[in-house]
C-alpha atoms as a PDB file:
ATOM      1  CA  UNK A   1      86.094  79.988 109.270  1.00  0.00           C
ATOM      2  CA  UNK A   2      87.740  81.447 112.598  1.00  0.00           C
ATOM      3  CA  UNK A   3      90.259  83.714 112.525  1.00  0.00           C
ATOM      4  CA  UNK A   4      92.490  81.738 113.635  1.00  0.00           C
ATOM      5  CA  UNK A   5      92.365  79.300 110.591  1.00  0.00           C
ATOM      6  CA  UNK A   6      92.083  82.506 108.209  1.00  0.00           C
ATOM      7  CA  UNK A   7      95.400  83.491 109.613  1.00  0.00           C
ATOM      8  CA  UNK A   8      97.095  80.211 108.796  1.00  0.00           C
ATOM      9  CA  UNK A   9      95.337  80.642 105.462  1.00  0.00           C
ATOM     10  CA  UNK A  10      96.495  83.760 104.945  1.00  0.00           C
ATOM     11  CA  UNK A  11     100.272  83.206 105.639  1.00  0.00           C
ATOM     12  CA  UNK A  12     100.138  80.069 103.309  1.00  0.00           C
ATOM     13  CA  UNK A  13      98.923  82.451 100.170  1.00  0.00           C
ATOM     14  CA  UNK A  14     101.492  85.353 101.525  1.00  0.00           C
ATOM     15  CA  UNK A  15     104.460  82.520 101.121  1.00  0.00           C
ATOM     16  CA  UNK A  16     103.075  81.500  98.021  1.00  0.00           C
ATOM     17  CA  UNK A  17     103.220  85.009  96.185  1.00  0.00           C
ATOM     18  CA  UNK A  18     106.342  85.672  97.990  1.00  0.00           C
ATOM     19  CA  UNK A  19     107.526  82.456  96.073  1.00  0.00           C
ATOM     20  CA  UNK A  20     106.009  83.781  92.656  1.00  0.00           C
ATOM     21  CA  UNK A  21     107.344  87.067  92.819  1.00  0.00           C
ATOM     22  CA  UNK A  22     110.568  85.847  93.991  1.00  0.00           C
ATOM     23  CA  UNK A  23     110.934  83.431  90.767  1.00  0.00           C
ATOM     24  CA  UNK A  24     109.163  86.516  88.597  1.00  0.00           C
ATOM     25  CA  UNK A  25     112.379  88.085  89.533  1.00  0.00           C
ATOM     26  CA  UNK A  26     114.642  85.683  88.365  1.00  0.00           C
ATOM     27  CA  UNK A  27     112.926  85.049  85.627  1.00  0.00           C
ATOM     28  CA  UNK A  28     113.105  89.273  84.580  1.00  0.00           C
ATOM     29  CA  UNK A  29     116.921  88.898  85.797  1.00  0.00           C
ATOM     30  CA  UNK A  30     117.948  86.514  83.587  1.00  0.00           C
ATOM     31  CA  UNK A  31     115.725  88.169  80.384  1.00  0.00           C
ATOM     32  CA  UNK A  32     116.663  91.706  81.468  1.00  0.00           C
ATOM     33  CA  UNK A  33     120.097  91.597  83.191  1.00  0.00           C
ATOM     34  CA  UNK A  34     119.234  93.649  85.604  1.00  0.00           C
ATOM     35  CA  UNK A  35     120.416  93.068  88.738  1.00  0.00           C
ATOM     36  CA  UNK A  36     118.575  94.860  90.889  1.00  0.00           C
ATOM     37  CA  UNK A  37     115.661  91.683  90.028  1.00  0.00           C
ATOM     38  CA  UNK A  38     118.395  89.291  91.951  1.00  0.00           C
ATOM     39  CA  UNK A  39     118.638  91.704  95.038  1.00  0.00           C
ATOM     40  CA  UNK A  40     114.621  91.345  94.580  1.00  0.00           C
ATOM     41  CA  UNK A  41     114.630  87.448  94.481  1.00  0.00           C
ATOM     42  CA  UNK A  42     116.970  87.453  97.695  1.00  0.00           C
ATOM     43  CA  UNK A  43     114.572  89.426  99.422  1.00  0.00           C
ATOM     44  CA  UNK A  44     111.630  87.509  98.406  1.00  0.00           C
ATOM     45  CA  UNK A  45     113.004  84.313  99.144  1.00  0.00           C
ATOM     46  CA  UNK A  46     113.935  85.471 102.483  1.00  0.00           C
ATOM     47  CA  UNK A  47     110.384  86.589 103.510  1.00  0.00           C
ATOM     48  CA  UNK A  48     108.812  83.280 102.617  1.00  0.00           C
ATOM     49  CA  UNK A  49     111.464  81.616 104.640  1.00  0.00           C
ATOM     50  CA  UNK A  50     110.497  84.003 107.287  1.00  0.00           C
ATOM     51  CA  UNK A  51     106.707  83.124 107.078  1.00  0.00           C
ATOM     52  CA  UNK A  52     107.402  79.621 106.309  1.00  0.00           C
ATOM     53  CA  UNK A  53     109.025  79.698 110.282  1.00  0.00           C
ATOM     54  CA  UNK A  54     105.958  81.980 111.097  1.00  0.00           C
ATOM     55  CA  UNK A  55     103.677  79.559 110.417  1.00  0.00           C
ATOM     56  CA  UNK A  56     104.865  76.943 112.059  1.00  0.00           C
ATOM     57  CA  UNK A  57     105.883  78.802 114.866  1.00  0.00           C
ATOM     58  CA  UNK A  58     102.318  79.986 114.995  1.00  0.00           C
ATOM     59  CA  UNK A  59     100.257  75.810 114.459  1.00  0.00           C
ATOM     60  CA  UNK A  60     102.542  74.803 116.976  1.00  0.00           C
ATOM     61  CA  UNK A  61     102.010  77.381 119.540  1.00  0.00           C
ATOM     62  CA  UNK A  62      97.973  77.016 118.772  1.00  0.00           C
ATOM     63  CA  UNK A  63      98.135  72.957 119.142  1.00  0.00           C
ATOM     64  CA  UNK A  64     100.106  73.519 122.425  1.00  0.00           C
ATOM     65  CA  UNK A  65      97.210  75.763 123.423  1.00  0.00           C
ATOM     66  CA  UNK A  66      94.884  73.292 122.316  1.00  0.00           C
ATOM     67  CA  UNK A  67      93.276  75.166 119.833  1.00  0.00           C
ATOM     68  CA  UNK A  68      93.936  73.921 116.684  1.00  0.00           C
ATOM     69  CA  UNK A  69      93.201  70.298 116.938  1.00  0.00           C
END
């Protein structure tokens, strides 16, 4: 595997956990009540939207380069 498919890899799984820990906090917010959990979610959510762009920002800048196929 080249690096270069082990970093697409790699920011798939990071978006999935951000995704998991994001609804992990929502799920402790709504057994807990604690809000801090919500502020937790928000910023979770927000960093796999942020890699979610990443990524795509980073396949389309290799298949311009012609490296990803």
């Amino acid at each position: 595997m080249s690096l270069k498919a082990f970093h697409i890899v790699f920011v798939i799984f990071s978006t999935l956990l951000a995704l998991g820990v994001g609804g992990w906090c929502i799920w402790v917010n709504l057994v807990e009540g604690a809000p801090v959990y919500l502020a937790g979610a928000v910023a979770s959510f927000g960093s796999a939207l942020a890699l979610v762009i990443y990524g795509v920002w980073f396949y389309r800048k290799m298949k311009r380069l012609r490296i990803i196929t």
